[in-house]
N, C-alpha and C. Protein backbone atom coordinates (compact mmCIF):
# COMPACT_ATOMS: atom_id res chain seq x y z
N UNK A 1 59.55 3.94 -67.91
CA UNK A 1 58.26 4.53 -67.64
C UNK A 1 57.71 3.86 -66.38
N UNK A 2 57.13 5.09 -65.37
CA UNK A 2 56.30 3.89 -64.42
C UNK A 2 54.78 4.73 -63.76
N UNK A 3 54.43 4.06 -63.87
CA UNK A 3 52.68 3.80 -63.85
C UNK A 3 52.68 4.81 -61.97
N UNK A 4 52.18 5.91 -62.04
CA UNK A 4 51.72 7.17 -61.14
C UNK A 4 50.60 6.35 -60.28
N UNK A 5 49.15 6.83 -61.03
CA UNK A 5 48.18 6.86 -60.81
C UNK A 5 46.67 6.99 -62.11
N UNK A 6 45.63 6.62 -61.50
CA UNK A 6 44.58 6.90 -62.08
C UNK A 6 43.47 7.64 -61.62
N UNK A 7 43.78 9.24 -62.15
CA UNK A 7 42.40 10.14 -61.97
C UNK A 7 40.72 10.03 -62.38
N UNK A 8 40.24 9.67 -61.24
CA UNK A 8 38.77 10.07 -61.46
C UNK A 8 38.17 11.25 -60.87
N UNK A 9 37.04 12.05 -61.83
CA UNK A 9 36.23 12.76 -61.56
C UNK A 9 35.15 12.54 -60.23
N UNK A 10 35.03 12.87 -58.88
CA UNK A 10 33.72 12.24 -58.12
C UNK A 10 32.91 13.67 -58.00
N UNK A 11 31.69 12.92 -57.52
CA UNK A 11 30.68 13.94 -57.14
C UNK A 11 30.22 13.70 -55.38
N UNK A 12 30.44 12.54 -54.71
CA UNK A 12 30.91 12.48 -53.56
C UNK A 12 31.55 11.65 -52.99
N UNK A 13 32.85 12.56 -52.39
CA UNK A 13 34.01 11.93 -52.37
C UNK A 13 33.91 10.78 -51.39
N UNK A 14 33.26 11.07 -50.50
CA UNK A 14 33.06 10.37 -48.48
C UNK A 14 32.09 8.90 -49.56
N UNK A 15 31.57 8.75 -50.00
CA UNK A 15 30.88 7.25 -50.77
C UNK A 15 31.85 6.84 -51.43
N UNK A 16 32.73 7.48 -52.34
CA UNK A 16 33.41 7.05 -53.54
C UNK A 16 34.61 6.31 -52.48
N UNK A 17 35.23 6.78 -51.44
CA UNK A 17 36.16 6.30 -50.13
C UNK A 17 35.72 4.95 -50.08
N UNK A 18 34.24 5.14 -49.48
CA UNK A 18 33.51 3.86 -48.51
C UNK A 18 33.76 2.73 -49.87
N UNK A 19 33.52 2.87 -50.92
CA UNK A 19 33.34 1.50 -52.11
C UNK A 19 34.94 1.84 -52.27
N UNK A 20 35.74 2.40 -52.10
CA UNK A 20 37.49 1.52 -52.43
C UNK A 20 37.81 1.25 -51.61
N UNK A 21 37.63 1.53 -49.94
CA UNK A 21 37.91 0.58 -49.36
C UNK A 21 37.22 -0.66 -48.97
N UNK A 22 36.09 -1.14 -49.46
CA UNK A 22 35.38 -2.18 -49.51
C UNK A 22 36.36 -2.81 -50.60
N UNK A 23 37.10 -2.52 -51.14
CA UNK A 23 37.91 -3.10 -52.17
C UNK A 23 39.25 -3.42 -51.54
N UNK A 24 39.68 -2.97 -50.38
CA UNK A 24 40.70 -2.75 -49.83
C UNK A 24 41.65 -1.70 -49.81
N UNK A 25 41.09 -0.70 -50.78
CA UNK A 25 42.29 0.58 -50.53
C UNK A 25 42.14 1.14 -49.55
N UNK A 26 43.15 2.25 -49.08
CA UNK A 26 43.40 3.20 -48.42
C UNK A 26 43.76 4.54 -48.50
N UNK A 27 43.18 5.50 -48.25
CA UNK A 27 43.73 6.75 -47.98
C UNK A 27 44.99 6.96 -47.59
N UNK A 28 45.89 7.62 -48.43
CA UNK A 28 47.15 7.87 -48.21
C UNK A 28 47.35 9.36 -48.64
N UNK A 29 46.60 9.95 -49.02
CA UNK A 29 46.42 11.45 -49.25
C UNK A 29 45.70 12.40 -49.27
N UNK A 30 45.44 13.22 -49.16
CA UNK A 30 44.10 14.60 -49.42
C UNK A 30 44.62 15.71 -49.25
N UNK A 31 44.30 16.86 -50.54
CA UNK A 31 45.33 18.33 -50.94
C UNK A 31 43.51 18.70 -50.89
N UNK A 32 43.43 19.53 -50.50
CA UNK A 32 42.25 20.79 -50.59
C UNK A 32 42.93 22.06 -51.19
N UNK A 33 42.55 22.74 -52.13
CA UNK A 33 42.63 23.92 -52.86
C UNK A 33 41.97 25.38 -52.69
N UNK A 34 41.42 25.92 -51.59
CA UNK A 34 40.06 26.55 -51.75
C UNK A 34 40.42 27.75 -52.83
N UNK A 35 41.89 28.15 -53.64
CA UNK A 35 41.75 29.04 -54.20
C UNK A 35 40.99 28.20 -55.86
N UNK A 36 41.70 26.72 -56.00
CA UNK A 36 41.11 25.90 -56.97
C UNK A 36 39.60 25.63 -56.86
N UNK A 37 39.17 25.41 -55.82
CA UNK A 37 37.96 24.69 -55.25
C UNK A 37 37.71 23.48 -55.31
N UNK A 38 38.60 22.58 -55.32
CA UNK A 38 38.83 21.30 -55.39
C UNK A 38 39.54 20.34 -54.34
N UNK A 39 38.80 19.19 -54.21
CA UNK A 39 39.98 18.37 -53.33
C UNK A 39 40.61 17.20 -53.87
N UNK A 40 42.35 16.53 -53.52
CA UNK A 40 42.71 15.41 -54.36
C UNK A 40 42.84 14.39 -53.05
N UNK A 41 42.55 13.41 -53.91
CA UNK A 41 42.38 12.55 -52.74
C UNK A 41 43.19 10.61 -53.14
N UNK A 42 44.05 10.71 -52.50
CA UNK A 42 44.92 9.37 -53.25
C UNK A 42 44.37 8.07 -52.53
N UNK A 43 44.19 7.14 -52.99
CA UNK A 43 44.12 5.90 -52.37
C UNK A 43 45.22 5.11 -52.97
N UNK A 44 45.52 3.84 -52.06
CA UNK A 44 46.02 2.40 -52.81
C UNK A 44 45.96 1.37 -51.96
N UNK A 45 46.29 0.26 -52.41
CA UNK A 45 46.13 -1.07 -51.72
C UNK A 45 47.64 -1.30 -50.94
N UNK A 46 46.95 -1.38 -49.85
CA UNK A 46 48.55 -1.62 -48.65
C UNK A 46 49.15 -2.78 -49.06
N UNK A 47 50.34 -2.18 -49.23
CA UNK A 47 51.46 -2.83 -49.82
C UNK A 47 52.06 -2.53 -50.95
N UNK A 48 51.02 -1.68 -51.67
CA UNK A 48 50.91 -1.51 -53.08
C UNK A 48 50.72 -0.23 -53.44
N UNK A 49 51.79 0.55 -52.90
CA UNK A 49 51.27 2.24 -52.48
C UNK A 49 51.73 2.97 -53.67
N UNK A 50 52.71 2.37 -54.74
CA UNK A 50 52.61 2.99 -55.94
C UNK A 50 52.06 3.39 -56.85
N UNK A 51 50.95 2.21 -56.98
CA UNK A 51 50.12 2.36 -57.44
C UNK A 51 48.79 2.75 -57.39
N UNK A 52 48.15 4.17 -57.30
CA UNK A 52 47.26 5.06 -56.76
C UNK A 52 46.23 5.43 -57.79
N UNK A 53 45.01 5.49 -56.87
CA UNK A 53 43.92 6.07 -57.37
C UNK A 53 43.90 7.57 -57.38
N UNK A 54 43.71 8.66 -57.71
CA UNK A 54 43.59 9.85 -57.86
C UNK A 54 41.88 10.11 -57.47
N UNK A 55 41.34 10.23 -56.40
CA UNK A 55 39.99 10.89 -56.60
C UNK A 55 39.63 12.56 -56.67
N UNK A 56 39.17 13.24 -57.69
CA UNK A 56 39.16 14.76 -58.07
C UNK A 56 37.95 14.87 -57.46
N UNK A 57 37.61 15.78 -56.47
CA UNK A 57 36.14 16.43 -56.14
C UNK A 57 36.45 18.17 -56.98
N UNK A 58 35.51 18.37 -57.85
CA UNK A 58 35.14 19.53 -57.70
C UNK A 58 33.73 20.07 -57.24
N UNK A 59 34.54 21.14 -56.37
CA UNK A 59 33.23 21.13 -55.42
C UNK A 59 32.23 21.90 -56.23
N UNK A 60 32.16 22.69 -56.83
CA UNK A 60 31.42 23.30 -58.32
C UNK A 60 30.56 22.76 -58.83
N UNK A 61 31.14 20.90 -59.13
CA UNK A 61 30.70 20.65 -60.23
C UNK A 61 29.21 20.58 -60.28
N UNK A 62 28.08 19.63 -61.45
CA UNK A 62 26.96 20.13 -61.08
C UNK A 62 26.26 18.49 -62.18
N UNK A 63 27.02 17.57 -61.45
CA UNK A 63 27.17 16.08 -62.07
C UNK A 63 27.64 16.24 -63.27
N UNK A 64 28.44 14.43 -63.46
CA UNK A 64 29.17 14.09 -64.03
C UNK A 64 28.04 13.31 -65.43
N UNK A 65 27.97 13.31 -66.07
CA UNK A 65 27.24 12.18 -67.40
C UNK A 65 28.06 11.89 -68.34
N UNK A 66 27.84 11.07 -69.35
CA UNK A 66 28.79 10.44 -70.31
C UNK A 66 29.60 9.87 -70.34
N UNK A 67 30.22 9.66 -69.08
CA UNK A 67 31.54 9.71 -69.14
C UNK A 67 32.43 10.48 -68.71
N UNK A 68 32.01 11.41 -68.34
CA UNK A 68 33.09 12.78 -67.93
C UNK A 68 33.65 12.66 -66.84
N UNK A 69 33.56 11.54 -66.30
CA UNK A 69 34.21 11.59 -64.98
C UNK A 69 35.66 10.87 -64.88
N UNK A 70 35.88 10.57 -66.18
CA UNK A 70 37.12 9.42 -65.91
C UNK A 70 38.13 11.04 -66.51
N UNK A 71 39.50 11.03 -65.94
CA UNK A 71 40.51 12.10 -65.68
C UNK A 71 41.87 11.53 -66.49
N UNK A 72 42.31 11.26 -66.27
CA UNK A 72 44.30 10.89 -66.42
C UNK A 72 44.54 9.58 -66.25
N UNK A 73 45.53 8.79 -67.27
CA UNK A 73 46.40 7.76 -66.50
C UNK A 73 47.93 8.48 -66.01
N UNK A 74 48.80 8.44 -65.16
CA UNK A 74 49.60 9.38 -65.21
C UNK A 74 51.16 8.33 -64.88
N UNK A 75 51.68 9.00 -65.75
CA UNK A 75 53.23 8.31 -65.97
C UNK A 75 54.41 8.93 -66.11
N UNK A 76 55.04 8.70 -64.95
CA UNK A 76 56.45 9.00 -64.96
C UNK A 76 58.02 9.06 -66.22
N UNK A 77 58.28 9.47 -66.76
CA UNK A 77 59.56 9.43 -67.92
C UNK A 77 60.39 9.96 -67.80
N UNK A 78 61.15 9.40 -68.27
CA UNK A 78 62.78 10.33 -67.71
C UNK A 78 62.73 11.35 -68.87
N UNK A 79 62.27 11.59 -69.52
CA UNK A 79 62.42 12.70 -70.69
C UNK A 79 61.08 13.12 -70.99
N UNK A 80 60.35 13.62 -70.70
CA UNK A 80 58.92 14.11 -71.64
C UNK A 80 59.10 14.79 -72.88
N UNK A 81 60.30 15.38 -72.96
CA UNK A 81 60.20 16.02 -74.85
C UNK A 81 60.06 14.64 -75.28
N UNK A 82 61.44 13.26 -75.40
CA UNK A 82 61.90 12.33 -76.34
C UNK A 82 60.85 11.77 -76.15
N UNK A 83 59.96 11.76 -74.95
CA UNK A 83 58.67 10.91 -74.75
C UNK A 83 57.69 11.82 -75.78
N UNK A 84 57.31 12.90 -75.84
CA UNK A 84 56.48 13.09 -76.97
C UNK A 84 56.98 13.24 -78.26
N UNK A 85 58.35 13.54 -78.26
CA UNK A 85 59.23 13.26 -79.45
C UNK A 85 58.45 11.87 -80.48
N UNK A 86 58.60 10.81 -79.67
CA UNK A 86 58.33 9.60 -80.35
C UNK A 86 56.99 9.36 -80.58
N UNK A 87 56.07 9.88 -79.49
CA UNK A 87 55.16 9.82 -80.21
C UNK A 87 54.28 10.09 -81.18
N UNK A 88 55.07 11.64 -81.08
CA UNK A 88 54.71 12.45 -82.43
C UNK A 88 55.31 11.27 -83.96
N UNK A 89 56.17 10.66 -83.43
CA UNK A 89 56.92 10.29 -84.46
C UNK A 89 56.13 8.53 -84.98
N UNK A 90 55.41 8.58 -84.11
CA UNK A 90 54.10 7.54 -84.14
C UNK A 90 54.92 6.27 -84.78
């Protein structure tokens, strides 16, 4: 198994940038959708490009509360049936 990325929900993307790279990440990606209406936007720490942030804008949205903004951890497997196989099998 190996560790993708972590999706978050933003409401603006150009601030949510400015505070990860105050952290040291970097932009290493951006997919715009206009038939989705969404943009994806990857960061990570140079050197450390495997391991990625996922930022989701939907441009729609109409704020995030509760909680709703946290998305996916996302992970690679060489099998996804035997991978949910087992976990079904708890």
């Amino acid at each position: 198994m190996k560790y993708l990325h972590t999706m978050i929900r933003v409401s603006d993307p150009e601030a949510t940038i400015r505070f990860f790279e105050l952290l040291g990440l970097k932009e290493l990606s951006r997919m715009e959708s206009e038939k989705g209406r969404f943009t994806l936007i990857f960061l990570a720490a140079p050197g450390d490009e495997e391991a990625q942030v996922e930022l989701t804008h939907n441009w729609d949205e109409a704020g995030y509360g509760e909680g709703r903004n946290f998305g996916h951890l996302a992970y690679e497997v060489d099998d996804v049936y035997a991978t949910c196989q087992r976990l079904l099998d708890g």
